[in-house]
C-alpha atoms as a PDB file:
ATOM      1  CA  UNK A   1      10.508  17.402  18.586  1.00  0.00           C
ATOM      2  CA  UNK A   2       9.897  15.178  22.049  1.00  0.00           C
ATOM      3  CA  UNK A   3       6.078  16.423  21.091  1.00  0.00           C
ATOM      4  CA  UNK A   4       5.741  15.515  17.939  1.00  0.00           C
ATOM      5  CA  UNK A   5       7.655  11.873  18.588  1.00  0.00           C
ATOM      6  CA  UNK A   6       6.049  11.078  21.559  1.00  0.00           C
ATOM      7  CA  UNK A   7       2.684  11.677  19.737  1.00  0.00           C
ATOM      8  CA  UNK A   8       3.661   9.135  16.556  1.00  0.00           C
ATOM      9  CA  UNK A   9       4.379   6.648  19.722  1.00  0.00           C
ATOM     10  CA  UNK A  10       0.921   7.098  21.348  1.00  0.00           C
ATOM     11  CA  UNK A  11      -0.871   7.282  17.823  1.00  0.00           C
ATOM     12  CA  UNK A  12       0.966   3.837  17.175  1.00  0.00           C
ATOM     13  CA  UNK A  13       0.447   2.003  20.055  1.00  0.00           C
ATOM     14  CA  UNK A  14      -3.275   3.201  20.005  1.00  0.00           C
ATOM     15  CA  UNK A  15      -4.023   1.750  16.466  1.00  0.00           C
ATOM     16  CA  UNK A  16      -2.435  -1.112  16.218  1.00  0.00           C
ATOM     17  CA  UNK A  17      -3.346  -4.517  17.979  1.00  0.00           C
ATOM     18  CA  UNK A  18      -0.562  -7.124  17.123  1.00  0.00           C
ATOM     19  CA  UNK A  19       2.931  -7.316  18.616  1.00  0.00           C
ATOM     20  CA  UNK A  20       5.880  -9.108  18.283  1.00  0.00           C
ATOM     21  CA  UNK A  21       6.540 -10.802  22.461  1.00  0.00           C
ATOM     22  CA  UNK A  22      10.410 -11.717  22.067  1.00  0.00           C
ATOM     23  CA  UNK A  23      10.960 -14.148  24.938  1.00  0.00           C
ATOM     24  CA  UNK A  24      13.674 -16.768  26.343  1.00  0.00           C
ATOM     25  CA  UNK A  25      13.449 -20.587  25.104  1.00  0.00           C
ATOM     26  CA  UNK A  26      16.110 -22.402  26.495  1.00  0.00           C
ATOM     27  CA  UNK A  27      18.377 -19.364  26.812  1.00  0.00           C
ATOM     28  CA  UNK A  28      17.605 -19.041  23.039  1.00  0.00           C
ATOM     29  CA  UNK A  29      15.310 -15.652  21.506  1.00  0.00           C
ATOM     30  CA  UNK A  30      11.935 -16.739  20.944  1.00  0.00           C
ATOM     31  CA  UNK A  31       9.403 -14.489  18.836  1.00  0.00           C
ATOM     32  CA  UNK A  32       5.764 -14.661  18.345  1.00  0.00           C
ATOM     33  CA  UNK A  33       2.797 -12.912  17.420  1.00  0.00           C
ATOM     34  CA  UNK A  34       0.575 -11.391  20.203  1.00  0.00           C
ATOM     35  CA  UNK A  35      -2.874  -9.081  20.637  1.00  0.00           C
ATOM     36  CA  UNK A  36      -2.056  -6.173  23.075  1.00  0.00           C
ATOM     37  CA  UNK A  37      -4.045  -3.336  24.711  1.00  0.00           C
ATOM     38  CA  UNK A  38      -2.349  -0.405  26.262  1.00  0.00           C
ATOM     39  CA  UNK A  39      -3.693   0.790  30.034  1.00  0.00           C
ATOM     40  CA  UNK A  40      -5.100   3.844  29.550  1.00  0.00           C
ATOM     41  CA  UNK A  41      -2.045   6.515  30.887  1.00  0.00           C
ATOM     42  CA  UNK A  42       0.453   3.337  28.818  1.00  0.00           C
ATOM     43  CA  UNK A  43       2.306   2.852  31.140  1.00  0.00           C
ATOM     44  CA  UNK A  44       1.579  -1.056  30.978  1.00  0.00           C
ATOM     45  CA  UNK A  45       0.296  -3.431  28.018  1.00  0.00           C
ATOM     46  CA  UNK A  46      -2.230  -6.273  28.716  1.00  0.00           C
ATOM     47  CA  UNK A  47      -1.606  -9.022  26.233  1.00  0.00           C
ATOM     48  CA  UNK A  48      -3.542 -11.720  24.954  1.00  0.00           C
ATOM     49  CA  UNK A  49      -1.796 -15.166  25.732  1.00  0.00           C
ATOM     50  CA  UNK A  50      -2.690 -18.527  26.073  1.00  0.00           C
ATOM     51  CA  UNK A  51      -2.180 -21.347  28.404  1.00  0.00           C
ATOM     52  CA  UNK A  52      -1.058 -23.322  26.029  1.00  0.00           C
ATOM     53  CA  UNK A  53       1.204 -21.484  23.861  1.00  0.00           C
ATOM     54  CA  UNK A  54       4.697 -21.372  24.011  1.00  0.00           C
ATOM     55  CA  UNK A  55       5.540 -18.169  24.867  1.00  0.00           C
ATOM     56  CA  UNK A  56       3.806 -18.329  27.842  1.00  0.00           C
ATOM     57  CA  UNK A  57       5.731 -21.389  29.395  1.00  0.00           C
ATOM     58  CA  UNK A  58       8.574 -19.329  28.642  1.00  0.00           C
ATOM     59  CA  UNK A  59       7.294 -16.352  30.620  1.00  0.00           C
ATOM     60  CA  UNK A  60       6.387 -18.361  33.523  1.00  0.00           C
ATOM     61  CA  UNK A  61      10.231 -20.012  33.307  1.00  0.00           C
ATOM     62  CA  UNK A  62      11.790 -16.702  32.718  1.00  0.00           C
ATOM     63  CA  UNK A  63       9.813 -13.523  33.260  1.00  0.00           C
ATOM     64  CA  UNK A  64      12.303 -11.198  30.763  1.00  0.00           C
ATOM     65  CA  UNK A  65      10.333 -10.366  27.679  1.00  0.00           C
ATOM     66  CA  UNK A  66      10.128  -7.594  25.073  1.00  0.00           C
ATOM     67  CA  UNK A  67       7.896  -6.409  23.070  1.00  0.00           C
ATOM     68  CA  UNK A  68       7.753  -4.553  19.457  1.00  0.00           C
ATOM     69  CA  UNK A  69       5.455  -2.346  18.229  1.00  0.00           C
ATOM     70  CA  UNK A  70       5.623  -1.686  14.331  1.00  0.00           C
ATOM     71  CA  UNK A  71       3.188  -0.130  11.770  1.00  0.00           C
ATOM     72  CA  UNK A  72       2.536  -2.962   8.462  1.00  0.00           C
ATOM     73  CA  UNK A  73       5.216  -2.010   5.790  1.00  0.00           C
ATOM     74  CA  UNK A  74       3.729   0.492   2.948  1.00  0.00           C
ATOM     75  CA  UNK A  75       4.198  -0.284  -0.779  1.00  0.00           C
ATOM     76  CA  UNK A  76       4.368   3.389  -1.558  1.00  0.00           C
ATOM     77  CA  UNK A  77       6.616   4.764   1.152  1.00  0.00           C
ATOM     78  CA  UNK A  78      10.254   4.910   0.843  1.00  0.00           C
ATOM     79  CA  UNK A  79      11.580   3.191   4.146  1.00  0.00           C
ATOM     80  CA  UNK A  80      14.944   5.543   3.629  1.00  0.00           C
ATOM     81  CA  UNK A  81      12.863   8.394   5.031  1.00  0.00           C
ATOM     82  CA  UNK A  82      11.370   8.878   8.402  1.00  0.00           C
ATOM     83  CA  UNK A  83       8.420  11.591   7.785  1.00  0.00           C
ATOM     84  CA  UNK A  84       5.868  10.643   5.784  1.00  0.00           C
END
């Protein structure tokens, strides 16, 4: 079972490219869109921000971020179920 989940993780992270970067605005949650790229063993994520977004003043004021990986919502798949 850790297998089989841990390779649905990888096989995520590997083909998808946007994120959601929750961060902290004025002590408030904060969530935007980013472009990510796993390091090759994953155990870090390069993202692509920029100097003059948002999210990235709030990073620089408060370094505690998170970030969500999800696969685009399927028409045909009942979300009630968790194997395809």
């Amino acid at each position: 079972m850790i297998a089989e989940a841990l390779w649905t993780l990888s096989r995520l992270i590997a083909t998808h490219r946007v994120s959601s970067l929750g961060t902290l605005r004025n002590g408030s949650p904060f969530v935007s869109l980013v472009l990510y790229v796993p390091s090759s063993d994953y155990s870090a994520f390069f993202m692509h921000l920029s100097g003059l977004a948002v999210h990235t003043r709030d990073i620089l004021a408060d370094p505690r971020v998170s970030l969500m990986i999800s696969e685009a919502d399927q028409a045909d798949r009942d979300p009630r179920h968790l194997r395809e």
